[in-house]
C-alpha atoms as a PDB file:
ATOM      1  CA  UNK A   1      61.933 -25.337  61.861  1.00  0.00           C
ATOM      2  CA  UNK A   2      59.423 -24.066  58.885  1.00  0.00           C
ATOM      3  CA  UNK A   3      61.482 -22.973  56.292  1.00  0.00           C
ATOM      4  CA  UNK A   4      60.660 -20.954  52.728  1.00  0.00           C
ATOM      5  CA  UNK A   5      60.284 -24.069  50.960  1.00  0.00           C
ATOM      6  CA  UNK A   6      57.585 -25.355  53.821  1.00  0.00           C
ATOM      7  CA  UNK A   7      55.434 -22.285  53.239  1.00  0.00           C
ATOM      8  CA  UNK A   8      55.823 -22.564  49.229  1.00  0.00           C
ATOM      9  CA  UNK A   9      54.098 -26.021  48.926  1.00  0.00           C
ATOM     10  CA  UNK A  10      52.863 -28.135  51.694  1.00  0.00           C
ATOM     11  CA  UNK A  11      52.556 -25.842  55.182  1.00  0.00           C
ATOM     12  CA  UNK A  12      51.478 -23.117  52.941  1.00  0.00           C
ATOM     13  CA  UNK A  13      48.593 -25.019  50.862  1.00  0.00           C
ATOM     14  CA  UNK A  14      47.114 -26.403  54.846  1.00  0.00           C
ATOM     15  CA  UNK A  15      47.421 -22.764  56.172  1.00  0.00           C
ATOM     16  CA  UNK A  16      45.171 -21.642  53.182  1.00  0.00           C
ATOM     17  CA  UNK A  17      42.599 -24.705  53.748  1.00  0.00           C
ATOM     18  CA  UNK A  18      42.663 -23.572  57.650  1.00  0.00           C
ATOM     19  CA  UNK A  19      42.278 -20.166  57.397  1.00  0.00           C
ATOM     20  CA  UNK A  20      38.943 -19.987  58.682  1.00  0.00           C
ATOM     21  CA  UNK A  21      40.417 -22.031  61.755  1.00  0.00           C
ATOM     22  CA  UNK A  22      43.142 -20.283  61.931  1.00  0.00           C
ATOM     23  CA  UNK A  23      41.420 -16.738  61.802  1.00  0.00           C
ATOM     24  CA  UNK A  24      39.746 -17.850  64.635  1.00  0.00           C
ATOM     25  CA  UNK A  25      42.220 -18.957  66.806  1.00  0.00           C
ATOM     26  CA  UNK A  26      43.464 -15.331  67.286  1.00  0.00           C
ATOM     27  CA  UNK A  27      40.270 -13.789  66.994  1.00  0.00           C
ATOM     28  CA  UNK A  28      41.280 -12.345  70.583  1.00  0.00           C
ATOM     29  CA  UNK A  29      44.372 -11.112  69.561  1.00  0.00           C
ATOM     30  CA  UNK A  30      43.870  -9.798  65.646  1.00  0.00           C
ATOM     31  CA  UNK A  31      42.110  -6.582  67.313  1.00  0.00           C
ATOM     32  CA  UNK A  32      44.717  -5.963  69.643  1.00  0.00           C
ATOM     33  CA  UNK A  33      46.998  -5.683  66.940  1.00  0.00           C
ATOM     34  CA  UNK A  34      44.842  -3.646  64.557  1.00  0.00           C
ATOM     35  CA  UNK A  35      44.767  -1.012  67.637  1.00  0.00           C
ATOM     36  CA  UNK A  36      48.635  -0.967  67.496  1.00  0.00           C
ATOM     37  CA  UNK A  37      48.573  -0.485  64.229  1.00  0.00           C
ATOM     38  CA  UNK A  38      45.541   2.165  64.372  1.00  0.00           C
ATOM     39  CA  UNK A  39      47.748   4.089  66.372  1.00  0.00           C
ATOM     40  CA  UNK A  40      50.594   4.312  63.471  1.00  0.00           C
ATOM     41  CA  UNK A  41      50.593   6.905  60.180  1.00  0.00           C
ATOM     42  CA  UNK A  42      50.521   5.179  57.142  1.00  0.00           C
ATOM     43  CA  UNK A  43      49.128   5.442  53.402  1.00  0.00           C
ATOM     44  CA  UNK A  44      51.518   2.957  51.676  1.00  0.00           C
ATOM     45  CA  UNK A  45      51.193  -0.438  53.946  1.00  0.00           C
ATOM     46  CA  UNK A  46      52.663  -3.556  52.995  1.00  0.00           C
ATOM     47  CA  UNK A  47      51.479  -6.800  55.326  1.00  0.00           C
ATOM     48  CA  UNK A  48      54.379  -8.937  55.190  1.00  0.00           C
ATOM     49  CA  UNK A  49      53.818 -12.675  54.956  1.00  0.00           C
ATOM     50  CA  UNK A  50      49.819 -12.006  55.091  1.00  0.00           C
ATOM     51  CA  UNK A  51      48.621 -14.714  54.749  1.00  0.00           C
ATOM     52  CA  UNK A  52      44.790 -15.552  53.987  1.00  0.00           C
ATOM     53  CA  UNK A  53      44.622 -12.123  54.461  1.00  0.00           C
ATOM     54  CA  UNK A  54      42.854 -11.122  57.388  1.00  0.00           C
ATOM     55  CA  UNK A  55      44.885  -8.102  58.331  1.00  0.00           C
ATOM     56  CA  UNK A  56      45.074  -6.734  54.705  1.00  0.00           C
ATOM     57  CA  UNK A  57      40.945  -6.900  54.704  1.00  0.00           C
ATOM     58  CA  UNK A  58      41.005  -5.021  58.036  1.00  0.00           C
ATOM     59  CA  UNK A  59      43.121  -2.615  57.188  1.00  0.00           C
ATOM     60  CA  UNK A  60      42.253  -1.422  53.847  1.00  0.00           C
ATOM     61  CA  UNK A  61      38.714  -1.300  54.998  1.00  0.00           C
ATOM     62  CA  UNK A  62      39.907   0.901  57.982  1.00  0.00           C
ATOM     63  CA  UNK A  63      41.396   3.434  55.807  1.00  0.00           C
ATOM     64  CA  UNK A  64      40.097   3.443  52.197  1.00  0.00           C
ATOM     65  CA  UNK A  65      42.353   6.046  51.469  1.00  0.00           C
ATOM     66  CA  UNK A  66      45.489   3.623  51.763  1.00  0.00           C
ATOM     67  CA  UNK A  67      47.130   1.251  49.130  1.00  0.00           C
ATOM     68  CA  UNK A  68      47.107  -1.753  51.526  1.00  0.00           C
ATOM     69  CA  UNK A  69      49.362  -4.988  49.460  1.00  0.00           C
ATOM     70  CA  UNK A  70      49.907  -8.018  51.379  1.00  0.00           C
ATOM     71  CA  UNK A  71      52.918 -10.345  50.251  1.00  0.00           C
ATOM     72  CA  UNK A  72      53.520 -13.948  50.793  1.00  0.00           C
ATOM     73  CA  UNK A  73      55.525 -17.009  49.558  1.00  0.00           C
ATOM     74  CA  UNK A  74      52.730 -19.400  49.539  1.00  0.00           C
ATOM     75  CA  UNK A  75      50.664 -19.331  46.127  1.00  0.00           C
ATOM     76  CA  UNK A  76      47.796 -20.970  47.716  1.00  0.00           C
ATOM     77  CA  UNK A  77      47.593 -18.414  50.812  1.00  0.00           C
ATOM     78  CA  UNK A  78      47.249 -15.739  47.987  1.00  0.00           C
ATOM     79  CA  UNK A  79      44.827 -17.686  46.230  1.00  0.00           C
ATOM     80  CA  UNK A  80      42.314 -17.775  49.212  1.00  0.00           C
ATOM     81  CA  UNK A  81      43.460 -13.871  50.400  1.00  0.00           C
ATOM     82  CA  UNK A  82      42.414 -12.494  46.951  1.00  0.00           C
ATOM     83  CA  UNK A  83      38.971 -14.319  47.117  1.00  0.00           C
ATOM     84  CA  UNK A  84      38.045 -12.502  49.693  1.00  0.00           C
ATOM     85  CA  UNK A  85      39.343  -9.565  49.044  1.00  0.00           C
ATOM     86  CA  UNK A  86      37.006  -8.703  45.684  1.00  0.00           C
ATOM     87  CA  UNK A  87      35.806  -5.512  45.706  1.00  0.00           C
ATOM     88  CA  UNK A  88      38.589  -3.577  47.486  1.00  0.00           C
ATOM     89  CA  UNK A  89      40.047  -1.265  45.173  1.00  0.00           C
ATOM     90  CA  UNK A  90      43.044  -0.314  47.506  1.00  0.00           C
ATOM     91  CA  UNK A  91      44.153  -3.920  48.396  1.00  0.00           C
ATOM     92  CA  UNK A  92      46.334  -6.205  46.361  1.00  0.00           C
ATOM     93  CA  UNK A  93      48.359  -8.779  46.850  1.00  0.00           C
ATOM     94  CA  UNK A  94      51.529 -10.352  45.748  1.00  0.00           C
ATOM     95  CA  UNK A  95      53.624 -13.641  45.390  1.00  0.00           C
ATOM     96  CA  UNK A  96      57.156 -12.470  46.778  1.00  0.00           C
ATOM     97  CA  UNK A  97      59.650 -13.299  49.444  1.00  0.00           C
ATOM     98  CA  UNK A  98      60.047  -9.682  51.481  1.00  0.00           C
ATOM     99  CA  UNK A  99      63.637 -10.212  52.456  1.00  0.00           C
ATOM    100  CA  UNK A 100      64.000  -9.816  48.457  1.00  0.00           C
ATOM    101  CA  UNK A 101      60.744  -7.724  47.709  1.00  0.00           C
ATOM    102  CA  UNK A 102      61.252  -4.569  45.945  1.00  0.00           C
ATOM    103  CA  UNK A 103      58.254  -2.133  45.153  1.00  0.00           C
ATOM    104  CA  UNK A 104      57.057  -1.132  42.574  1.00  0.00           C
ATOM    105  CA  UNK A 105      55.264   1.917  43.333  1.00  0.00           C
ATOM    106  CA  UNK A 106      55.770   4.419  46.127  1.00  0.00           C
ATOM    107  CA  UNK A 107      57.981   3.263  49.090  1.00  0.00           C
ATOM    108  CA  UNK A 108      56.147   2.251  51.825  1.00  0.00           C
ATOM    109  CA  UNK A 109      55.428   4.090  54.884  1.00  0.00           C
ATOM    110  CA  UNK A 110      53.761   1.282  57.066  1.00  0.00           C
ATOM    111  CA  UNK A 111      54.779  -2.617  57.441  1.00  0.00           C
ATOM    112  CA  UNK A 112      52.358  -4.711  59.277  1.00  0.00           C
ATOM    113  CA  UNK A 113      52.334  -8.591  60.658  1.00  0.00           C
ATOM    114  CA  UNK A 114      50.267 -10.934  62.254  1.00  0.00           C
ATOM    115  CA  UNK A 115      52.513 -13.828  62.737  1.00  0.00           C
ATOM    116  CA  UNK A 116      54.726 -13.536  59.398  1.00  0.00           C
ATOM    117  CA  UNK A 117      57.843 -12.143  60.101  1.00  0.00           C
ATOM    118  CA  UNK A 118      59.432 -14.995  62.519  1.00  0.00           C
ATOM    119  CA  UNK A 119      60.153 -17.316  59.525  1.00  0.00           C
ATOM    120  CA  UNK A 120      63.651 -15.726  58.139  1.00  0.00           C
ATOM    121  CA  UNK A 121      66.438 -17.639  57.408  1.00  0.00           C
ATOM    122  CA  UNK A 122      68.495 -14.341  57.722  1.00  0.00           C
ATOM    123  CA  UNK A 123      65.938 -11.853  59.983  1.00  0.00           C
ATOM    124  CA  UNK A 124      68.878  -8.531  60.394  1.00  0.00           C
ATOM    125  CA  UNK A 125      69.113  -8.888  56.664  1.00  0.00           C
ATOM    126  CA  UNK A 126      65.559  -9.238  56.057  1.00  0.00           C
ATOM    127  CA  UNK A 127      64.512  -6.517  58.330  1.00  0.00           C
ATOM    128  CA  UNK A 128      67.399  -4.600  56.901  1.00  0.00           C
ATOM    129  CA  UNK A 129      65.969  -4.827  53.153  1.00  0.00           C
ATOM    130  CA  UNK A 130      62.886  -4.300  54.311  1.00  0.00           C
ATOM    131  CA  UNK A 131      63.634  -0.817  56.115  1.00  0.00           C
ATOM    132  CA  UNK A 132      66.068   0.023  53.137  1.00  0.00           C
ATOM    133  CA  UNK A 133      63.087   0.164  50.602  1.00  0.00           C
ATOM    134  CA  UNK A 134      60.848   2.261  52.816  1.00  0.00           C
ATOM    135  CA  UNK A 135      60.653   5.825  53.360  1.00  0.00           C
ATOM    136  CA  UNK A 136      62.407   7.292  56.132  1.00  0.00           C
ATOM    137  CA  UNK A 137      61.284   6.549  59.753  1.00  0.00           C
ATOM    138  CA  UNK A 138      58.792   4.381  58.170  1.00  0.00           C
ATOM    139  CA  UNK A 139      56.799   2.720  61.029  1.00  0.00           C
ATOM    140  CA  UNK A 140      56.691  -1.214  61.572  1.00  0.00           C
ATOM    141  CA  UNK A 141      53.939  -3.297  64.110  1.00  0.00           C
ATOM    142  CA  UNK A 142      53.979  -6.810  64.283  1.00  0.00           C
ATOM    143  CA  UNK A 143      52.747  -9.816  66.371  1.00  0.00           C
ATOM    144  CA  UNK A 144      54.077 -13.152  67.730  1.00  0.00           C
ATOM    145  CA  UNK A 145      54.422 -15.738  70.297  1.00  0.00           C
ATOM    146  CA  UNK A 146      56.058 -15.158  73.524  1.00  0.00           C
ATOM    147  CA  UNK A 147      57.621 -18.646  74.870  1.00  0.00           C
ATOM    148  CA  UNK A 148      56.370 -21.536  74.357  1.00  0.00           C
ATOM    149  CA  UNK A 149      56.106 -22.045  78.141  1.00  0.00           C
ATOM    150  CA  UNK A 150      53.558 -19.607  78.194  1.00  0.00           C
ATOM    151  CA  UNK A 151      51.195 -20.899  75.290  1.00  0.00           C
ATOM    152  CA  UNK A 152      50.036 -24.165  76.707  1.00  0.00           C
ATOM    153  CA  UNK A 153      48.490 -24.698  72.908  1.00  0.00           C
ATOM    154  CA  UNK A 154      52.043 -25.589  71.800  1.00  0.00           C
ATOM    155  CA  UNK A 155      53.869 -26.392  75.070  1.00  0.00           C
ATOM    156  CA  UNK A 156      51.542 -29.117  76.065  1.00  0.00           C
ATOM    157  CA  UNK A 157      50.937 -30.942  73.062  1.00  0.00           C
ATOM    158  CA  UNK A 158      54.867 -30.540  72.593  1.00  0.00           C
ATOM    159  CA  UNK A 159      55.757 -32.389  75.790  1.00  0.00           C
ATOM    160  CA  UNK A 160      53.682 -35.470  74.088  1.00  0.00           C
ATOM    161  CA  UNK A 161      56.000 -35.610  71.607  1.00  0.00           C
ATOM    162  CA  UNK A 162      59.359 -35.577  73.066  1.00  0.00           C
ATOM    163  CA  UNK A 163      57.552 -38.123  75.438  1.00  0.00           C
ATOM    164  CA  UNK A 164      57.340 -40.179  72.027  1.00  0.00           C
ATOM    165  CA  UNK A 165      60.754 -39.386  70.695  1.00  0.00           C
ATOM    166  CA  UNK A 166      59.487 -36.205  68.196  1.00  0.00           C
ATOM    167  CA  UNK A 167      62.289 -33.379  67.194  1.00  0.00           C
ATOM    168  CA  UNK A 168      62.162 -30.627  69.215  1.00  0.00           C
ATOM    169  CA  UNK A 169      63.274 -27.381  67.363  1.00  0.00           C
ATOM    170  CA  UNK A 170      65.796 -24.928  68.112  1.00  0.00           C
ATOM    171  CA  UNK A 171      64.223 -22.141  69.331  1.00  0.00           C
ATOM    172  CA  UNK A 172      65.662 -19.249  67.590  1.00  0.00           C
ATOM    173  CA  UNK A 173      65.225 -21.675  64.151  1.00  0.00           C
ATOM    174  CA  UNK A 174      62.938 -20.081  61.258  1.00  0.00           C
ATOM    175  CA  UNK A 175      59.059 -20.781  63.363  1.00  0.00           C
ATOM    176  CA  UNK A 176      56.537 -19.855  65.644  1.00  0.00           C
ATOM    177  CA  UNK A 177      58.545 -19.039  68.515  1.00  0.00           C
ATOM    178  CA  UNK A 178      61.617 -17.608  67.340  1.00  0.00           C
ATOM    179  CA  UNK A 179      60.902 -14.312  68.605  1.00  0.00           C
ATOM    180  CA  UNK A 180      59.924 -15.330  71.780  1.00  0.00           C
ATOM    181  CA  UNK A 181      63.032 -13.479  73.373  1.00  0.00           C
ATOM    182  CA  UNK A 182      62.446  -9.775  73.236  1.00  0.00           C
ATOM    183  CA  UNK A 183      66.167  -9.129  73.581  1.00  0.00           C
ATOM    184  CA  UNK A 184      66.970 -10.827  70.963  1.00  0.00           C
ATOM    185  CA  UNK A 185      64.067  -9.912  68.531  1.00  0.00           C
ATOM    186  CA  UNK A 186      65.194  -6.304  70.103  1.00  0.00           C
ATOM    187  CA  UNK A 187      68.380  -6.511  69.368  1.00  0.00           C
ATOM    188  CA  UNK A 188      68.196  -7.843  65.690  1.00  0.00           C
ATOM    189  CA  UNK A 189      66.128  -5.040  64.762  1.00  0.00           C
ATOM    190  CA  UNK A 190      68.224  -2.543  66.136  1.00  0.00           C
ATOM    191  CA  UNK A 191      71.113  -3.986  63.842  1.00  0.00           C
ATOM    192  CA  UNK A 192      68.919  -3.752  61.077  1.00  0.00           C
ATOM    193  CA  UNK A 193      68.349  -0.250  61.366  1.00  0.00           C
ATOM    194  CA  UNK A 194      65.272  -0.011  63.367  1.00  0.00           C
ATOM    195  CA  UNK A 195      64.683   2.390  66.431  1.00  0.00           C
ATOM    196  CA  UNK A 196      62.198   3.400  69.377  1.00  0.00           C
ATOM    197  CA  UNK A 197      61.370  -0.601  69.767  1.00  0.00           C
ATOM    198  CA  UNK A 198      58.677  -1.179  71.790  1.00  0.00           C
ATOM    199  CA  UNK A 199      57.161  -4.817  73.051  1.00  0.00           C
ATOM    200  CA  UNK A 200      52.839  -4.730  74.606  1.00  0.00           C
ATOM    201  CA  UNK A 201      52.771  -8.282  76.097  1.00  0.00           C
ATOM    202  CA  UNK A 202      49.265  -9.739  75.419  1.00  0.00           C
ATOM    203  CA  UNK A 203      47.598 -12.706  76.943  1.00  0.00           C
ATOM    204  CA  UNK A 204      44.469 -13.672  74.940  1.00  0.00           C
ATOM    205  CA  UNK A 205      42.442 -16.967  74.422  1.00  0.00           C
ATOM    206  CA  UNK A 206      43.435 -19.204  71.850  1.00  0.00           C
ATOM    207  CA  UNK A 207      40.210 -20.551  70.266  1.00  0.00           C
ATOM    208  CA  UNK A 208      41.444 -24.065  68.922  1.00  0.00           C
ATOM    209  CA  UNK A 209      37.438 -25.836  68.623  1.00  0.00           C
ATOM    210  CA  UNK A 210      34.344 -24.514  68.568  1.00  0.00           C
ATOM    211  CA  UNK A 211      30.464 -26.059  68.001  1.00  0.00           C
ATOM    212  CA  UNK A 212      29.108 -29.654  68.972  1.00  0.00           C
ATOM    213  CA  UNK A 213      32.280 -31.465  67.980  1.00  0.00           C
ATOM    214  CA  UNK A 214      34.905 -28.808  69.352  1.00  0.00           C
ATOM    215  CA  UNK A 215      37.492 -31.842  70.302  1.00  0.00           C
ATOM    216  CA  UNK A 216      37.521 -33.198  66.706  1.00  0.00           C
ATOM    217  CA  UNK A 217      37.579 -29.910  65.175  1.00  0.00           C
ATOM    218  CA  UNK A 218      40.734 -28.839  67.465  1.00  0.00           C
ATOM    219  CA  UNK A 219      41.863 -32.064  66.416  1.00  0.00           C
ATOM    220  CA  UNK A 220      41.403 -30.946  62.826  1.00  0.00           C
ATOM    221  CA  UNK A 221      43.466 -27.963  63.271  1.00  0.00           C
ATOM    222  CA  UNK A 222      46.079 -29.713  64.964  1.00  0.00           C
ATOM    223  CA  UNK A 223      46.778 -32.201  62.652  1.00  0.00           C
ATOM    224  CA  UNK A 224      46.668 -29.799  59.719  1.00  0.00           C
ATOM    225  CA  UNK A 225      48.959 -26.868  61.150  1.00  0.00           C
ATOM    226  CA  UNK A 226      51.239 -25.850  63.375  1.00  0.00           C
ATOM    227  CA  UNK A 227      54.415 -27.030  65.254  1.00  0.00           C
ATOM    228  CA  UNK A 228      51.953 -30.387  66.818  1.00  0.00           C
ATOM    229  CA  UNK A 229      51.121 -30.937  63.197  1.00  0.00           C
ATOM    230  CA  UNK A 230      54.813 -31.298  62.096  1.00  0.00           C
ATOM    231  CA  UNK A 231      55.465 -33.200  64.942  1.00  0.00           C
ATOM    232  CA  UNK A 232      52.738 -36.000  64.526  1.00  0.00           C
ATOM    233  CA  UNK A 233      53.931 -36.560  60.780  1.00  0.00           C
ATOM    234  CA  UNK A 234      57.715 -36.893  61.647  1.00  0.00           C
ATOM    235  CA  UNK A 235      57.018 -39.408  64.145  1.00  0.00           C
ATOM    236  CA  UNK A 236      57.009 -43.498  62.894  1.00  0.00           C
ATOM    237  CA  UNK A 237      53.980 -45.267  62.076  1.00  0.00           C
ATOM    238  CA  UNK A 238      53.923 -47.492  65.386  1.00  0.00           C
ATOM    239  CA  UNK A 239      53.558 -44.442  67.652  1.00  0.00           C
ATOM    240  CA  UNK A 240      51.758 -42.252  65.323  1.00  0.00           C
ATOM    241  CA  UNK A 241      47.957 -43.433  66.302  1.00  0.00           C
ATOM    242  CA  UNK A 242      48.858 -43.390  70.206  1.00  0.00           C
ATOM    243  CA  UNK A 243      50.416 -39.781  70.331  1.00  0.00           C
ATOM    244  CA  UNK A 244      46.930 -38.646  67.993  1.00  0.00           C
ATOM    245  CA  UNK A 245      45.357 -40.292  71.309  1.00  0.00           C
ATOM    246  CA  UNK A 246      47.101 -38.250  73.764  1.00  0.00           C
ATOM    247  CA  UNK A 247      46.207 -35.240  72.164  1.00  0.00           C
ATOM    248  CA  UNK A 248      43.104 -35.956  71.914  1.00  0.00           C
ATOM    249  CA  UNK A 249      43.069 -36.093  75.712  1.00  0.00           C
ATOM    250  CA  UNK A 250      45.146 -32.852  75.919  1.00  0.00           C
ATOM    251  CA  UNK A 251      42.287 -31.019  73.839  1.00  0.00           C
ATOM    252  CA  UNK A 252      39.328 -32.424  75.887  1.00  0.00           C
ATOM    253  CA  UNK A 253      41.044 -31.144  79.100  1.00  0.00           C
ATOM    254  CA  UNK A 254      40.721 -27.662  77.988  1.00  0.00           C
ATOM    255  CA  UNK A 255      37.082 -28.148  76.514  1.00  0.00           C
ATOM    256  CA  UNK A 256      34.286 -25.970  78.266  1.00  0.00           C
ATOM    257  CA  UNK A 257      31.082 -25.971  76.782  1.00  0.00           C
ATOM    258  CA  UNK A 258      31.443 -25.997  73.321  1.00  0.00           C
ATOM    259  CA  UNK A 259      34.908 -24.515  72.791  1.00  0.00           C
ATOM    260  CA  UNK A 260      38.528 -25.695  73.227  1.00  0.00           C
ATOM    261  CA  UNK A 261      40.462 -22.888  73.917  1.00  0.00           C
ATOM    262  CA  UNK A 262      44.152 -22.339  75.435  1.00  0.00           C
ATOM    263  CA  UNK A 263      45.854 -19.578  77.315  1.00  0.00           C
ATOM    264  CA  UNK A 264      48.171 -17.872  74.918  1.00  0.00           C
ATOM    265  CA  UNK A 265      50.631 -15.364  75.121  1.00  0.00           C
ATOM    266  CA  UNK A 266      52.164 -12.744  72.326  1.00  0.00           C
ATOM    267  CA  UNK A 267      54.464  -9.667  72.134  1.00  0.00           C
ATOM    268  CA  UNK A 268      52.995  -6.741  69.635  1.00  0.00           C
ATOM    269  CA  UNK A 269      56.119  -5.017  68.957  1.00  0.00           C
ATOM    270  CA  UNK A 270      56.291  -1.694  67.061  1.00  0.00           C
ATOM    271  CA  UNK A 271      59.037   0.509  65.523  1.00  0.00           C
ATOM    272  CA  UNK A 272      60.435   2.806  63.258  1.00  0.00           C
ATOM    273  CA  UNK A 273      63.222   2.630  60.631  1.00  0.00           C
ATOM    274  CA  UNK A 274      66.198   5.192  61.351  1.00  0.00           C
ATOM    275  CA  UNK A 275      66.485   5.213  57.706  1.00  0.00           C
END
């Protein structure tokens, strides 16, 4: 489980440091999703839980007639998104929780998400608040994992640690793979006042290392981020250094050349408020 409090100090300051890792590990997926989103109307977007910022960039650039803001609960994630967003006059970004975030300029017409929306504590009322401060039939497009079973990049390196005695989550708990069920994530949005729901499964390569040392900079990732990353640190010194060792091994199985890359799976799931 990554909660609020996870994202506002310690997951939230590695996620910034990573970014550049992280970026690329869904470098086959981000323009999949900027399609879906290509495909929506929009001049007032809001990218909820954005990040570093990738998507923001992307999308203000795409249409320089938008006002693009990206929101997030982690200070330091804003910190590196703004850097790199200098010279944009139609992107900003802010420090705010969106089940809570009001605007303060026009409603928005557009919410986008590459991986931020499964960490609610309450997603109907979240989703609810978020299509209550919109315009009517504003549009929504969003990405995350599908099961874990079919993302080796978490299942495998999860099986080493309950092997060593590690937590395993509950699956529908604030975190990577609590949407994983489209029913569910289906039905939750319909109860928060969401319509036309639709879910474009998409397998893509997860791109963990890359260059002459791709195991140890997989292992860098790893170790820094992510469900393995939580994992490692919960479990007790003794087994600590040995379950580092196994996935080590994990990651040089799926090196080729110089990459380490993983089968993953995702839904990109679009809709629009009934509001």
């Amino acid at each position: 489980m990554t909660n609020a409090e996870d994202w506002e100090s310690g997951v939230g300051r590695n996620w910034a440091a990573e970014w550049r890792r992280t970026d690329r590990s869904f470098a086959n997926l981000t323009p999949r999703l900027l399609s879906a989103i290509a495909a929506l109307p929009g001049t007032d977007i809001v990218d909820v839980g954005c990040g570093a910022g990738e998507l923001s960039l992307a999308v203000a650039d795409a249409r320089p007639g938008a006002r693009v803001l990206g929101i997030d609960i982690s200070p330091d994630l804003l910190t590196a998104a703004a850097a790199r967003a200098r010279g944009r006059p139609n992107l900003a970004f802010a420090l705010a929780d969106a089940s809570r975030w009001e605007p303060d300029r026009g409603r928005p017409d557009l919410y986008m998400s590459r991986h931020g929306v499964m960490f609610f504590a309450d997603p109907v009322a979240a989703f609810a608040h978020l299509a209550r401060v919109a315009t009517p039939g504003a549009h929504l497009a969003f990405s995350c994992f599908r099961d874990r079973a079919e993302n080796p990049w978490a299942s495998e390196l999860a099986m080493l640690f309950a092997a060593s005695g590690g937590p395993l989550a509950d699956p529908r708990a604030p975190g990577p793979f609590a949407f994983s069920d489209k029913d569910y994530v289906a039905g939750l949005l319909g109860e928060a006042g969401w319509s036309d729901v639709v879910f474009e499964p998409v397998d893509f390569t997860y791109r963990a290392g890359e260059g002459a040392n791709a195991v140890d900079d997989a292992m860098a990732l790893f170790q820094r981020i992510g469900p393995a990353a939580a994992a490692l640190r919960a479990l007790p010194d003794e087994t600590r250094e040995a379950a580092a060792a196994e996935m080590r091994r994990v990651l040089e199985s799926h090196l080729s050349g110089d990459t380490v890359s993983f089968p993953a799976a995702a839904w990109i799931v679009t809709a629009r408020s009934t509001g």
